[in-house]
C-alpha atoms as a PDB file:
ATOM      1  CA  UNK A   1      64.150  40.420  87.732  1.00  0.00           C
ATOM      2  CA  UNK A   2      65.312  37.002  87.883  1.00  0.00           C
ATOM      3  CA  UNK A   3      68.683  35.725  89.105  1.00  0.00           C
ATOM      4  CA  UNK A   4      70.385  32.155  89.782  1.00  0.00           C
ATOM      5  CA  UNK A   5      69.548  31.339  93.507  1.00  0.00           C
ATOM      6  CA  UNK A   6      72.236  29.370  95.344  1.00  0.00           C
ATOM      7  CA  UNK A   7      72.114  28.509  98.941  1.00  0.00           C
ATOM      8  CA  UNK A   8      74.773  28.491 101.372  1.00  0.00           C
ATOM      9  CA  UNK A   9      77.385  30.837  98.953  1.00  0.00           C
ATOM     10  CA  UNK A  10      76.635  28.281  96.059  1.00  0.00           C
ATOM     11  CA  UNK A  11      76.073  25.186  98.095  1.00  0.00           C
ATOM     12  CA  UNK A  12      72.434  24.221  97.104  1.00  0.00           C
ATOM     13  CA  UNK A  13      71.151  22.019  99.814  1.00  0.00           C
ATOM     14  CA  UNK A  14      68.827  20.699  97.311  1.00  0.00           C
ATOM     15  CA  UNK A  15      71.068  19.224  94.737  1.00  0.00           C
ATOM     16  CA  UNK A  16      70.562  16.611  92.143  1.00  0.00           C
ATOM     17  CA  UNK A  17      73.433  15.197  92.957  1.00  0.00           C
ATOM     18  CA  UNK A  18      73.248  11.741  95.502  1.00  0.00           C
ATOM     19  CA  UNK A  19      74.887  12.055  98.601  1.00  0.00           C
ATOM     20  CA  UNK A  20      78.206   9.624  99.033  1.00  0.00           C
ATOM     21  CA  UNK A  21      76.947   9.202 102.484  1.00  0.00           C
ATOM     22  CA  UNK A  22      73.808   9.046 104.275  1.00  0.00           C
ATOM     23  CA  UNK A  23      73.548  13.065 104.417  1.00  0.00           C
ATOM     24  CA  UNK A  24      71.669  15.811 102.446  1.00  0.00           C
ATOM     25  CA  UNK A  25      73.598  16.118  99.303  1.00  0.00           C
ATOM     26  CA  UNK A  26      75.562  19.448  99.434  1.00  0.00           C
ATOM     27  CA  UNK A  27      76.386  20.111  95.736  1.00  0.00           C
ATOM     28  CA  UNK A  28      75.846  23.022  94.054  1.00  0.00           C
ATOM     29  CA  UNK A  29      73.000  23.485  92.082  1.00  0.00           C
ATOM     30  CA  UNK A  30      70.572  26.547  90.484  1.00  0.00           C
ATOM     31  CA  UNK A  31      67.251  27.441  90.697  1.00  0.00           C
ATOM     32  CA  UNK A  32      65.357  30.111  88.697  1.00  0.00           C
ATOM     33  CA  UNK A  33      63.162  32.175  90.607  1.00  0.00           C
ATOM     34  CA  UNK A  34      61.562  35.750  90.676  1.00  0.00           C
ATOM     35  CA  UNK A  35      63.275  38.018  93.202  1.00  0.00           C
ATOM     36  CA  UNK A  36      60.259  39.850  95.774  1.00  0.00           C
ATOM     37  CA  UNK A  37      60.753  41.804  98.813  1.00  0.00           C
ATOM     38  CA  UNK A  38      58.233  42.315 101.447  1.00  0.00           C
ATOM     39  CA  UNK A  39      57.088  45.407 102.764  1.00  0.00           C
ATOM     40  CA  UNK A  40      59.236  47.965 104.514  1.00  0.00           C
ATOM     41  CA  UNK A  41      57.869  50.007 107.736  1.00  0.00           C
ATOM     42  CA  UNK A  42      58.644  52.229 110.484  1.00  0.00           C
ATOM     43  CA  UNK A  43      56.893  52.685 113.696  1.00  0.00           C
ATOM     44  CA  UNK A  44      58.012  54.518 116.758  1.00  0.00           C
ATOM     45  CA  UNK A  45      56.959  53.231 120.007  1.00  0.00           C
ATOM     46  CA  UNK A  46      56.218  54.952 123.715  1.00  0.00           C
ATOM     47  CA  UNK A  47      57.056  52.963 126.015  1.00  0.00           C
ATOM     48  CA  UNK A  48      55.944  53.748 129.338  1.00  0.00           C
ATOM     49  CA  UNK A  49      56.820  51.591 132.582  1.00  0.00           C
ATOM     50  CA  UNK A  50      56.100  53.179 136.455  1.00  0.00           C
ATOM     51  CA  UNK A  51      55.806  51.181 139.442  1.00  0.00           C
ATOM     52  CA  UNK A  52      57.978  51.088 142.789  1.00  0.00           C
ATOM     53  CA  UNK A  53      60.569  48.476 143.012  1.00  0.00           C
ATOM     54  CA  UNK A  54      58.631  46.772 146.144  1.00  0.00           C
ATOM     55  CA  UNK A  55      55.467  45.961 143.546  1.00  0.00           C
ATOM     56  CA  UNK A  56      58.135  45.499 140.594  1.00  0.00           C
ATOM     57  CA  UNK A  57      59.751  42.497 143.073  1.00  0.00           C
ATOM     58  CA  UNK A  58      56.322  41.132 143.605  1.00  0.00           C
ATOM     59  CA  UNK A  59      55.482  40.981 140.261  1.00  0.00           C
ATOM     60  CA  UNK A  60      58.374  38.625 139.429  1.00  0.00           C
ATOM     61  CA  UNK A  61      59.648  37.437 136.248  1.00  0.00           C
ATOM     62  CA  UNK A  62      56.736  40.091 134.368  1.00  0.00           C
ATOM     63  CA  UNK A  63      57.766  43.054 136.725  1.00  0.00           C
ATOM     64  CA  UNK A  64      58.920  45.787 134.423  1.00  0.00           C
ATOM     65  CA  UNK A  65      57.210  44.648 131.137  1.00  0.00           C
ATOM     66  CA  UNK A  66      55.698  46.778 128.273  1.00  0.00           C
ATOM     67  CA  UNK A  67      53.836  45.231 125.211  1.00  0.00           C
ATOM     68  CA  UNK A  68      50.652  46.771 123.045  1.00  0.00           C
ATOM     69  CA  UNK A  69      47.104  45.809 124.448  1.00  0.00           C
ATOM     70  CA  UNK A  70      46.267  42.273 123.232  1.00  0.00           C
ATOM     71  CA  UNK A  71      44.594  43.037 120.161  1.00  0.00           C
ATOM     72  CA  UNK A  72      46.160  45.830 118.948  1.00  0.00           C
ATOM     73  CA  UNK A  73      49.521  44.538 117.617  1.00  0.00           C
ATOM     74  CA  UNK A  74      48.227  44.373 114.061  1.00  0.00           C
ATOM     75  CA  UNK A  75      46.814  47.907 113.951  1.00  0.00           C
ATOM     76  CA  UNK A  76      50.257  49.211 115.644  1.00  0.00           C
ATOM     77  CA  UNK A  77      52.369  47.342 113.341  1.00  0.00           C
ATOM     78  CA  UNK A  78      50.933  45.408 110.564  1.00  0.00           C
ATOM     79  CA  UNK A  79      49.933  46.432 106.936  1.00  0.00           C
ATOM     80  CA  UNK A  80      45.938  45.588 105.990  1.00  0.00           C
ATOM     81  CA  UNK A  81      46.204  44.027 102.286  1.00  0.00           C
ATOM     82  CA  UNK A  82      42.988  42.981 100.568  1.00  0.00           C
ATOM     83  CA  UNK A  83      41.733  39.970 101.620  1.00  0.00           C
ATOM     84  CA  UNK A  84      43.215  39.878 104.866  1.00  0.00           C
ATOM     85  CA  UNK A  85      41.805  38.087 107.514  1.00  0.00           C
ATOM     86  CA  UNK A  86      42.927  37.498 111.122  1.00  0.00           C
ATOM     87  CA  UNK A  87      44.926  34.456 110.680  1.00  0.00           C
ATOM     88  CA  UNK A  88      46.748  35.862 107.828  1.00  0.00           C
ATOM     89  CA  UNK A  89      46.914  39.416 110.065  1.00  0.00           C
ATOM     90  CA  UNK A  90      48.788  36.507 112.627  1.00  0.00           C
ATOM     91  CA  UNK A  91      50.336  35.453 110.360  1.00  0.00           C
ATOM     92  CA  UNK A  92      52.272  38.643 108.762  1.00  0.00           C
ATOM     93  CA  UNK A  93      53.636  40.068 111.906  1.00  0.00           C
ATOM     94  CA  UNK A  94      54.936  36.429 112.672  1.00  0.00           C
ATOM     95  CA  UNK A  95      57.868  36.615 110.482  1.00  0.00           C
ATOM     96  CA  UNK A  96      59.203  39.945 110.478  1.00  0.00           C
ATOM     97  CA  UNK A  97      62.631  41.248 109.437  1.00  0.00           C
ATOM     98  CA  UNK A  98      63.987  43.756 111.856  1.00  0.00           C
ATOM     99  CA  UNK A  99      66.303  45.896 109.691  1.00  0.00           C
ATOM    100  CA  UNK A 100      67.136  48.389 112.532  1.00  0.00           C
ATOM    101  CA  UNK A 101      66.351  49.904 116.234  1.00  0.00           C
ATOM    102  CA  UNK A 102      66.701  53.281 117.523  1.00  0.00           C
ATOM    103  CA  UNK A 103      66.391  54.508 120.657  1.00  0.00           C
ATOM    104  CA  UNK A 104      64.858  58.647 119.571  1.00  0.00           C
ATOM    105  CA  UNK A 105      64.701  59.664 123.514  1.00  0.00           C
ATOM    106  CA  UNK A 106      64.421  58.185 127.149  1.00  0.00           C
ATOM    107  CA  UNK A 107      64.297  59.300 130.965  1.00  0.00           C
ATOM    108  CA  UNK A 108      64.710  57.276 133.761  1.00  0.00           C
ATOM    109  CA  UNK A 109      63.273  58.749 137.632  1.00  0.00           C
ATOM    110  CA  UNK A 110      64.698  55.377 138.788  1.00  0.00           C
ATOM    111  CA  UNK A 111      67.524  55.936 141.355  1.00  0.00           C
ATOM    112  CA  UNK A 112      69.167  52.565 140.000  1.00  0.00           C
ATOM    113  CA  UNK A 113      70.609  52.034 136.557  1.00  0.00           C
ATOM    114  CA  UNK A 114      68.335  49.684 134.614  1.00  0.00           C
ATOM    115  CA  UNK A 115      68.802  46.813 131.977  1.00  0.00           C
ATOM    116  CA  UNK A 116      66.153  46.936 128.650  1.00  0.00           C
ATOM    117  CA  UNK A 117      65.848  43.972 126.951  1.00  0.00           C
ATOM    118  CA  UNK A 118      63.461  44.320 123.554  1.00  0.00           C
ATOM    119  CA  UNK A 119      61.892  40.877 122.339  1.00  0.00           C
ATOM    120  CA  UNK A 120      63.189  41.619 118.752  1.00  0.00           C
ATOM    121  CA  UNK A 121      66.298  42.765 119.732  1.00  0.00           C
ATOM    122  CA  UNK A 122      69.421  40.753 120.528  1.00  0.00           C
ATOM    123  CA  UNK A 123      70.970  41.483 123.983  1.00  0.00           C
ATOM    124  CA  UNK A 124      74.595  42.564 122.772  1.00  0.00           C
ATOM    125  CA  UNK A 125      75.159  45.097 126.328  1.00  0.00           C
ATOM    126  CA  UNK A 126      77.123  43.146 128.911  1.00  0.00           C
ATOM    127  CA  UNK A 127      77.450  44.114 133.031  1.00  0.00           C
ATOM    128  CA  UNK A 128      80.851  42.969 134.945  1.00  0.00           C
ATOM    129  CA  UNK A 129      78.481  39.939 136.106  1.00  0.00           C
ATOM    130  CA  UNK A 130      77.616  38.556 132.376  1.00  0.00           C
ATOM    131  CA  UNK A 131      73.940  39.910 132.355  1.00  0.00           C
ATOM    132  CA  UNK A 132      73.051  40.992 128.866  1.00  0.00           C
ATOM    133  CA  UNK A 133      70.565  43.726 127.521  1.00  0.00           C
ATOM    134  CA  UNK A 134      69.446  46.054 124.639  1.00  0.00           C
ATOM    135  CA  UNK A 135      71.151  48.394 126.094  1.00  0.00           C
ATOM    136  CA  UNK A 136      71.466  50.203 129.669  1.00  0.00           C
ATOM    137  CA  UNK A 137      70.630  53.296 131.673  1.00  0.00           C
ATOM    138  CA  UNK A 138      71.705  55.157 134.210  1.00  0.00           C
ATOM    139  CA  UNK A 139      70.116  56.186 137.511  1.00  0.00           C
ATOM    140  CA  UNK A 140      67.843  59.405 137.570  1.00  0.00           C
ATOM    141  CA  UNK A 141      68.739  59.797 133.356  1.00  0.00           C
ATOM    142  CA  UNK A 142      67.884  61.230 130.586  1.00  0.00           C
ATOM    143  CA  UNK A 143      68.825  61.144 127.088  1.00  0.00           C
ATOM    144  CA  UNK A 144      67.388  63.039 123.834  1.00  0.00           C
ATOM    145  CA  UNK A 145      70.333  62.218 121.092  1.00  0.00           C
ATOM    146  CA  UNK A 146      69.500  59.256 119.243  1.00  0.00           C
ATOM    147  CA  UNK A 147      71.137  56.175 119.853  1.00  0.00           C
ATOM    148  CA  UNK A 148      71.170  53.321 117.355  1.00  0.00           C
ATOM    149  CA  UNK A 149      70.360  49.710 119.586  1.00  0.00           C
ATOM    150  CA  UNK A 150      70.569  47.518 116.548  1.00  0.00           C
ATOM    151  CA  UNK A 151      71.202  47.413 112.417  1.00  0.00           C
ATOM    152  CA  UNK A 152      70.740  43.883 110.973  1.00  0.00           C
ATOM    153  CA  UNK A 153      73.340  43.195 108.925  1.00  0.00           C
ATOM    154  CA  UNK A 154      72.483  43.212 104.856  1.00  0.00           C
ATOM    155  CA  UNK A 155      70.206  40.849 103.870  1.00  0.00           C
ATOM    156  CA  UNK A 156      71.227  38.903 100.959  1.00  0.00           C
ATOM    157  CA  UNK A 157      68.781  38.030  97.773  1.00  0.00           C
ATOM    158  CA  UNK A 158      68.867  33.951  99.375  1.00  0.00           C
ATOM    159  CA  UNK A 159      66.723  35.294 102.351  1.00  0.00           C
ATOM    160  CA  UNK A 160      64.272  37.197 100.259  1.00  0.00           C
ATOM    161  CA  UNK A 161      64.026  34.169  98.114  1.00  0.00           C
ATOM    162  CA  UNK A 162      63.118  32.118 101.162  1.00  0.00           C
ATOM    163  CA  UNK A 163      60.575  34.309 102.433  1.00  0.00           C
ATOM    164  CA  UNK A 164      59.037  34.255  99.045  1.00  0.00           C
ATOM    165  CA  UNK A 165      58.893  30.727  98.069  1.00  0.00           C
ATOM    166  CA  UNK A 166      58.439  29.836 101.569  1.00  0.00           C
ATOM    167  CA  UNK A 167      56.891  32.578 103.692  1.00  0.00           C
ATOM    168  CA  UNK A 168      55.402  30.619 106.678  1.00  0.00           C
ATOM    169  CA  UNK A 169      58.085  28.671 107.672  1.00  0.00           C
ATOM    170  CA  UNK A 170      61.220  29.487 109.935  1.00  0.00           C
ATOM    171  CA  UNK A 171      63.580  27.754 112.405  1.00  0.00           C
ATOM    172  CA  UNK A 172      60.857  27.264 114.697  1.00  0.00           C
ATOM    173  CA  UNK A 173      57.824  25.903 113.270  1.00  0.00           C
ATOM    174  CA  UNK A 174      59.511  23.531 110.802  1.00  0.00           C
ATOM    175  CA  UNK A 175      58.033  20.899 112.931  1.00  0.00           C
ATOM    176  CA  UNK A 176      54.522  21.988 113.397  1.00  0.00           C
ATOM    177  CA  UNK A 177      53.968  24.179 110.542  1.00  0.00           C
ATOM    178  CA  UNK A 178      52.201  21.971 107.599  1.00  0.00           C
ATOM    179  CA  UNK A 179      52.941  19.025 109.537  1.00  0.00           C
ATOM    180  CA  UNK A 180      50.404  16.760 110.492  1.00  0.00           C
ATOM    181  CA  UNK A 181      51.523  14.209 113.586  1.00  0.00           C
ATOM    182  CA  UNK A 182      49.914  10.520 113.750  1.00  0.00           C
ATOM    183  CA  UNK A 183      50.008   9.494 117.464  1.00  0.00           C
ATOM    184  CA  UNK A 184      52.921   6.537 118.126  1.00  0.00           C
ATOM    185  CA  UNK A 185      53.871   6.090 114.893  1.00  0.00           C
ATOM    186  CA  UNK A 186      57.204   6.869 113.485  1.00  0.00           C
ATOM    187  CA  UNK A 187      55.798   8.666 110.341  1.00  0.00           C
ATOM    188  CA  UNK A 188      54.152  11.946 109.821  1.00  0.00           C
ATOM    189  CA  UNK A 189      52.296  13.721 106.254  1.00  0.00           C
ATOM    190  CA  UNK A 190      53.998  16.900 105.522  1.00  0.00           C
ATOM    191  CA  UNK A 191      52.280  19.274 103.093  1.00  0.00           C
ATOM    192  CA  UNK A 192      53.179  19.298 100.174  1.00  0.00           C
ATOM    193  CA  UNK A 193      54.479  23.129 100.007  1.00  0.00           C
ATOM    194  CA  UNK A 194      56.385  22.254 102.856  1.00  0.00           C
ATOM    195  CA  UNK A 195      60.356  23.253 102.226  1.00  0.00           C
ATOM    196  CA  UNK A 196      61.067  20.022 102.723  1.00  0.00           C
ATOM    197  CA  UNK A 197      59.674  18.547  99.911  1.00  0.00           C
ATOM    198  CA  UNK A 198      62.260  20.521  98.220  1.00  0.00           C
ATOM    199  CA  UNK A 199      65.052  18.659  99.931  1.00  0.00           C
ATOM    200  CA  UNK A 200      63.512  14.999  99.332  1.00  0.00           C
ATOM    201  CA  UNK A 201      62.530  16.192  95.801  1.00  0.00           C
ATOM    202  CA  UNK A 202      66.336  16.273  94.984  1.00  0.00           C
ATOM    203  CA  UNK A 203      67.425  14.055  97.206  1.00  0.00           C
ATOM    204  CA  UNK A 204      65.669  10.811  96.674  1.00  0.00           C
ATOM    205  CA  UNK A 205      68.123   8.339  98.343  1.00  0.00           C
ATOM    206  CA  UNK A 206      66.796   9.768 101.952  1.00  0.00           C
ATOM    207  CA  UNK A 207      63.202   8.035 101.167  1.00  0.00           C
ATOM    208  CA  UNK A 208      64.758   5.214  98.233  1.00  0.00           C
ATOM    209  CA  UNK A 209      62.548   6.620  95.921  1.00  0.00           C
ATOM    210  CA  UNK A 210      60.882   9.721  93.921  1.00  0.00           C
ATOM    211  CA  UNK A 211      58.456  11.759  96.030  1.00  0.00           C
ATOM    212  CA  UNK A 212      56.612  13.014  93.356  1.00  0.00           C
ATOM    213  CA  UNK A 213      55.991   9.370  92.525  1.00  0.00           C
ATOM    214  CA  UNK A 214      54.522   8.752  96.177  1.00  0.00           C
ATOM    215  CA  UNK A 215      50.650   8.909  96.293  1.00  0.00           C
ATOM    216  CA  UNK A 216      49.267  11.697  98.381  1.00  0.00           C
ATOM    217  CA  UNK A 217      46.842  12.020 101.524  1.00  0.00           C
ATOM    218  CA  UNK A 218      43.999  13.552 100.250  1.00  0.00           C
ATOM    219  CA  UNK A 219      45.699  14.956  97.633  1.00  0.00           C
ATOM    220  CA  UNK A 220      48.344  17.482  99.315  1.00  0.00           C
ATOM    221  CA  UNK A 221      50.257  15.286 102.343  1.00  0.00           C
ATOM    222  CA  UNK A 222      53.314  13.251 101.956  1.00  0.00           C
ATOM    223  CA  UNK A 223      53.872  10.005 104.200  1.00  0.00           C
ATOM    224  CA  UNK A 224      57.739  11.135 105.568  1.00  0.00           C
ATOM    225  CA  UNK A 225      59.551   9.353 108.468  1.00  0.00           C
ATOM    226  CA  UNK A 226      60.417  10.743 111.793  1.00  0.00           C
ATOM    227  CA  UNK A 227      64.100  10.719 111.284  1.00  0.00           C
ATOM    228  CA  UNK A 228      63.739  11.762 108.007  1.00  0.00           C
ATOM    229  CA  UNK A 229      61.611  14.955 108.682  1.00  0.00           C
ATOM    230  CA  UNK A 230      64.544  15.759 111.711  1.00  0.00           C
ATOM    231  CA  UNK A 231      67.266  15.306 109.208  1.00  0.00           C
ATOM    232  CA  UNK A 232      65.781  17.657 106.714  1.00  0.00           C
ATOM    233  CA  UNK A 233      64.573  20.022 109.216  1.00  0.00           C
ATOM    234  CA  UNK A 234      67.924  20.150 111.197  1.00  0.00           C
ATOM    235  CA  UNK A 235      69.766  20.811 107.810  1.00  0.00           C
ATOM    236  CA  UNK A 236      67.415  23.735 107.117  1.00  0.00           C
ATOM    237  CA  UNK A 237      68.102  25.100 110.249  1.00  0.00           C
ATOM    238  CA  UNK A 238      71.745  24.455 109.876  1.00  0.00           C
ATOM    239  CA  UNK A 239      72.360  25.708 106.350  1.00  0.00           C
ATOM    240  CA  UNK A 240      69.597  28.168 105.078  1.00  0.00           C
ATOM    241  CA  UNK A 241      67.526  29.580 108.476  1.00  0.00           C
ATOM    242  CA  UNK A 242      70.800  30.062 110.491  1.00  0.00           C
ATOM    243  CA  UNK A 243      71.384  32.807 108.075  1.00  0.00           C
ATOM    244  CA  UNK A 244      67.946  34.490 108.572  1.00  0.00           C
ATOM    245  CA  UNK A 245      66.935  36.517 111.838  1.00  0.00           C
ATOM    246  CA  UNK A 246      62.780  36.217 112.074  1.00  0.00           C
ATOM    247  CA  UNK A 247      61.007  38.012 114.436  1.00  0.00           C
ATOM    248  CA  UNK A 248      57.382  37.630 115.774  1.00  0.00           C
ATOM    249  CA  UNK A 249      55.766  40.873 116.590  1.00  0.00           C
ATOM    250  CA  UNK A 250      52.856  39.573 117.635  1.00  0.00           C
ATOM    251  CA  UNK A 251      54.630  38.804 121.102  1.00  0.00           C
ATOM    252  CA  UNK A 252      57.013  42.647 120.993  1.00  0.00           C
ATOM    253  CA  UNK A 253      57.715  43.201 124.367  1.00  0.00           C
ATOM    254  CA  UNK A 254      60.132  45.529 126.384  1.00  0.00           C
ATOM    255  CA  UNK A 255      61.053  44.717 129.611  1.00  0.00           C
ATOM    256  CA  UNK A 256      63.606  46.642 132.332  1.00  0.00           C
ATOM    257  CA  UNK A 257      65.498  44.831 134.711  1.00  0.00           C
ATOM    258  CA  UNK A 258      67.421  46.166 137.575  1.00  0.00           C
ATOM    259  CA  UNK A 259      71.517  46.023 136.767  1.00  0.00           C
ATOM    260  CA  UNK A 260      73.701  43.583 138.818  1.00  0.00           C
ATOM    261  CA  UNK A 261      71.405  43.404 141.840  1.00  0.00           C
ATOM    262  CA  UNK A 262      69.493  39.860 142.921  1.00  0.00           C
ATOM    263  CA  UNK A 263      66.235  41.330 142.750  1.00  0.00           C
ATOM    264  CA  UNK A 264      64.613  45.032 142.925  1.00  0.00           C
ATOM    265  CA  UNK A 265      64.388  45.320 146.557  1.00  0.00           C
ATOM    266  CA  UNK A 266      68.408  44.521 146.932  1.00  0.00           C
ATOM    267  CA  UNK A 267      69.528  47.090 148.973  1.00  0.00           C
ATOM    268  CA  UNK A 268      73.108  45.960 149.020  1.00  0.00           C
ATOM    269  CA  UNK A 269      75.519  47.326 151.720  1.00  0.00           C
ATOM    270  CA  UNK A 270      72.398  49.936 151.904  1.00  0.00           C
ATOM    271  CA  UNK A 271      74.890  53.033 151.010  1.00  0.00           C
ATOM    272  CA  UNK A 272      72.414  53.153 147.483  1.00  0.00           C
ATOM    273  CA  UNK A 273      69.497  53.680 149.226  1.00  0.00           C
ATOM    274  CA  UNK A 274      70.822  55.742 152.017  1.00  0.00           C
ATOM    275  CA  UNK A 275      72.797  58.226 149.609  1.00  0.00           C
ATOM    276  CA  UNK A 276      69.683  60.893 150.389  1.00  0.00           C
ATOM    277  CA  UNK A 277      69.725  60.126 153.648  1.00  0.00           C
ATOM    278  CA  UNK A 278      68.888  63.411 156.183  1.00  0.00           C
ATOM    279  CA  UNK A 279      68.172  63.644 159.784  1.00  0.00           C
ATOM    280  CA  UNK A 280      68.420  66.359 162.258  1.00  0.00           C
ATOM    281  CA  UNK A 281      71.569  66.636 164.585  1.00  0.00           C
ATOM    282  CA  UNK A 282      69.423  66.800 167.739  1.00  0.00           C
ATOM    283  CA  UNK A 283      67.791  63.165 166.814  1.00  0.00           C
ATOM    284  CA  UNK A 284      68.356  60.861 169.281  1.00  0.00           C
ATOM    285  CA  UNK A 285      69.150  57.488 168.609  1.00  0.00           C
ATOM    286  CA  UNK A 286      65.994  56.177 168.651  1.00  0.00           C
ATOM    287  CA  UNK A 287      64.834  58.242 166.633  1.00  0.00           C
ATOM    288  CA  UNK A 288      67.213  58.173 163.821  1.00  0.00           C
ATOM    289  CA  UNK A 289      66.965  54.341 163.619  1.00  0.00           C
ATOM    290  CA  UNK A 290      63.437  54.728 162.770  1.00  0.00           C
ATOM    291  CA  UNK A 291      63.807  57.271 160.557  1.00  0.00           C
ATOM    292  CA  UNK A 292      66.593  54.974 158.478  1.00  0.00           C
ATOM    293  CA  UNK A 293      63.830  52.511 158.649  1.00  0.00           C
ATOM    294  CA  UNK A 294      61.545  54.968 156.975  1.00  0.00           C
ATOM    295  CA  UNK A 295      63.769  55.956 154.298  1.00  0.00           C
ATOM    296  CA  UNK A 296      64.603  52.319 153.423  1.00  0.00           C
ATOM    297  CA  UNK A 297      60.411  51.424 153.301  1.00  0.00           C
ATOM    298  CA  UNK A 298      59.966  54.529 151.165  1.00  0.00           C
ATOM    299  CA  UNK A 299      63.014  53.474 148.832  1.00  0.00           C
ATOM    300  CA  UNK A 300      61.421  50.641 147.707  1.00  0.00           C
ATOM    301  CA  UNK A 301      57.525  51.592 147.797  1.00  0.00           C
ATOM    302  CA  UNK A 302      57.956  54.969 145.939  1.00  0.00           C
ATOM    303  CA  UNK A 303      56.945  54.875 141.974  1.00  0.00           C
ATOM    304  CA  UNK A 304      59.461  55.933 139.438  1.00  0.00           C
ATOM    305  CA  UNK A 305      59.471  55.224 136.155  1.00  0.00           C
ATOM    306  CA  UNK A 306      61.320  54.462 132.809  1.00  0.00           C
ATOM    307  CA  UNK A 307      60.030  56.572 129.584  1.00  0.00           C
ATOM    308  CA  UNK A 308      60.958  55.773 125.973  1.00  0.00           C
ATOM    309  CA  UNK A 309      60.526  56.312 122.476  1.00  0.00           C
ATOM    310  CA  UNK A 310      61.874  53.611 120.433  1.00  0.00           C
ATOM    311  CA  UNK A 311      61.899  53.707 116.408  1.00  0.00           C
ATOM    312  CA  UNK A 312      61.809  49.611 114.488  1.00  0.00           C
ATOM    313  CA  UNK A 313      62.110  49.365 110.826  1.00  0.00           C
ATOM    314  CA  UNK A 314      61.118  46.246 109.939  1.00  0.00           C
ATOM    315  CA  UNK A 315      59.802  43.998 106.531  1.00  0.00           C
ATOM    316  CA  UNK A 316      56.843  42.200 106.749  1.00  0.00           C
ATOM    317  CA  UNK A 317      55.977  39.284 103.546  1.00  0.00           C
ATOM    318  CA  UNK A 318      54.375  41.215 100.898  1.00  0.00           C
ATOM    319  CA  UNK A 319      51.374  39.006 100.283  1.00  0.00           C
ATOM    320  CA  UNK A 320      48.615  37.453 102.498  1.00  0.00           C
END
């Protein structure tokens, strides 16, 4: 089923039309091109995270993190096609569409509430302090209703067009993605499916001339200037990608945090950690000192652990 294509709510970014300035010319124009979506799946996820908050302090910035074995993410979450090989395996779980997050069930032994950030998720829970997560949990929790973390809003018929026409590229491999860098010079070849040869292609006066007219490397590379290949990129960005929310589940992590506290051994004005406090009236002094001091060791150097099954729906491109 075909259908006129127009970027930015009829603003083609690749118009005919010259540019009374030195920008991208922003007038409408239309395409033809054959609508394709990718492939729609759902996979639930147990996450399991245990450690004390002494070894999850030590660990630093990776304490608390969950991701599939290296090696596995394609046979959790991709889709084998004939002809598939690794790199194109890579490749399809590099630009996924997350269409929605659920969090099905999850129990916390932790005696602090937690943070959970997911690497495809944005962080749209906010503490008194500013810190931002998935969402949050309470201390010693559990929950078995499920809770919706995220639903991408609908995806218009421009973003499925992108992802066919263009299905390697997003905001952040414009720059490195068919582009082939010459050491100190202010010139690079772009490939010549690159998305940018769309802009030039209709927008001549950024190069002064055709660039179907220009003679290729080897057959398939475009000479392009620096500047040029930031102005075309940054317009991209600006006007078409801003607009599309790309995911690479190759790197799907999730990662708990401890809520408003500087680190997972914070024990505060110590009234947290103390809360189960017991000794016996006939302790002296002594004696219930160093019991305190037990507690607070055992506080930090018992395991607990966070539990959850999490449910993405997601789109992956439909060809290799």
């Amino acid at each position: 089923m075909k259908y006129i294509f127009k970027l930015m709510n009829g603003t083609d970014i690749m118009s005919n039309s010259k540019a009374k300035s030195s920008g991208i010319s922003t007038k409408a124009d239309e395409c033809i091109v054959e609508s394709s979506k990718g492939i729609v799946l759902e996979r639930v996820l147990h996450v399991n995270i245990s450690n004390s908050m002494g070894n999850l302090a030590l660990a630093g910035p990776q304490g608390g993190f969950w991701k599939p074995v290296d090696g596995t993410q394609f046979q959790i979450l991709g889709q084998a096609m004939e002809g598939m090989d690794s790199s194109a395996a890579t490749h399809q779980l590099s630009n996924a569409m997350i269409h929605e997050v659920t969090l099905l069930e999850h129990q916390s032994s932790f005696p602090v509430p937690l943070g959970v950030q997911i690497s495809c998720v944005p962080s749209n829970e906010y503490t008194e302090l500013g810190e931002a997560y998935a969402y949050t949990v309470l201390p010693t929790s559990a929950m078995s209703v499920p809770q919706s973390v995220y639903k991408s809003p609908p995806m218009s018929e421009d973003t499925y067009e992108w992802k066919k026409e263009f299905p390697k590229y997003n905001a952040t491999n414009l720059e490195s993605e068919g582009i082939m860098h010459v050491n100190n010079q202010a010139f690079v070849f772009i490939d010549c499916e690159h998305p940018i040869v769309s802009i030039l292609r209709h927008n001549a006066h950024l190069i002064g001339c055709d660039i179907d007219s220009q003679k290729k490397l080897e057959g398939n590379w475009y000479k392009v200037s620096k500047p040029v290949l930031k102005t075309c990129c940054d317009t991209l960005r600006q006007k078409v990608l801003s607009k599309m929310q790309t995911h690479d589940l190759n790197t799907l992590s999730v990662q708990i945090h401890r809520l408003n506290a500087s680190g997972w051994e914070d024990l505060g004005d110590g009234s947290l950690a103390m809360k189960n406090f017991k000794i016996k009236a006939s302790a002296s002094p002594e004696e219930e000192e160093e019991a305190k001091r037990r507690h607070l060791r055992q506080f930090t150097s018992t395991p607990f652990s966070y539990m959850a099954r999490i449910k993405i729906k997601y789109e992956l491109d439909g060809k290799v």
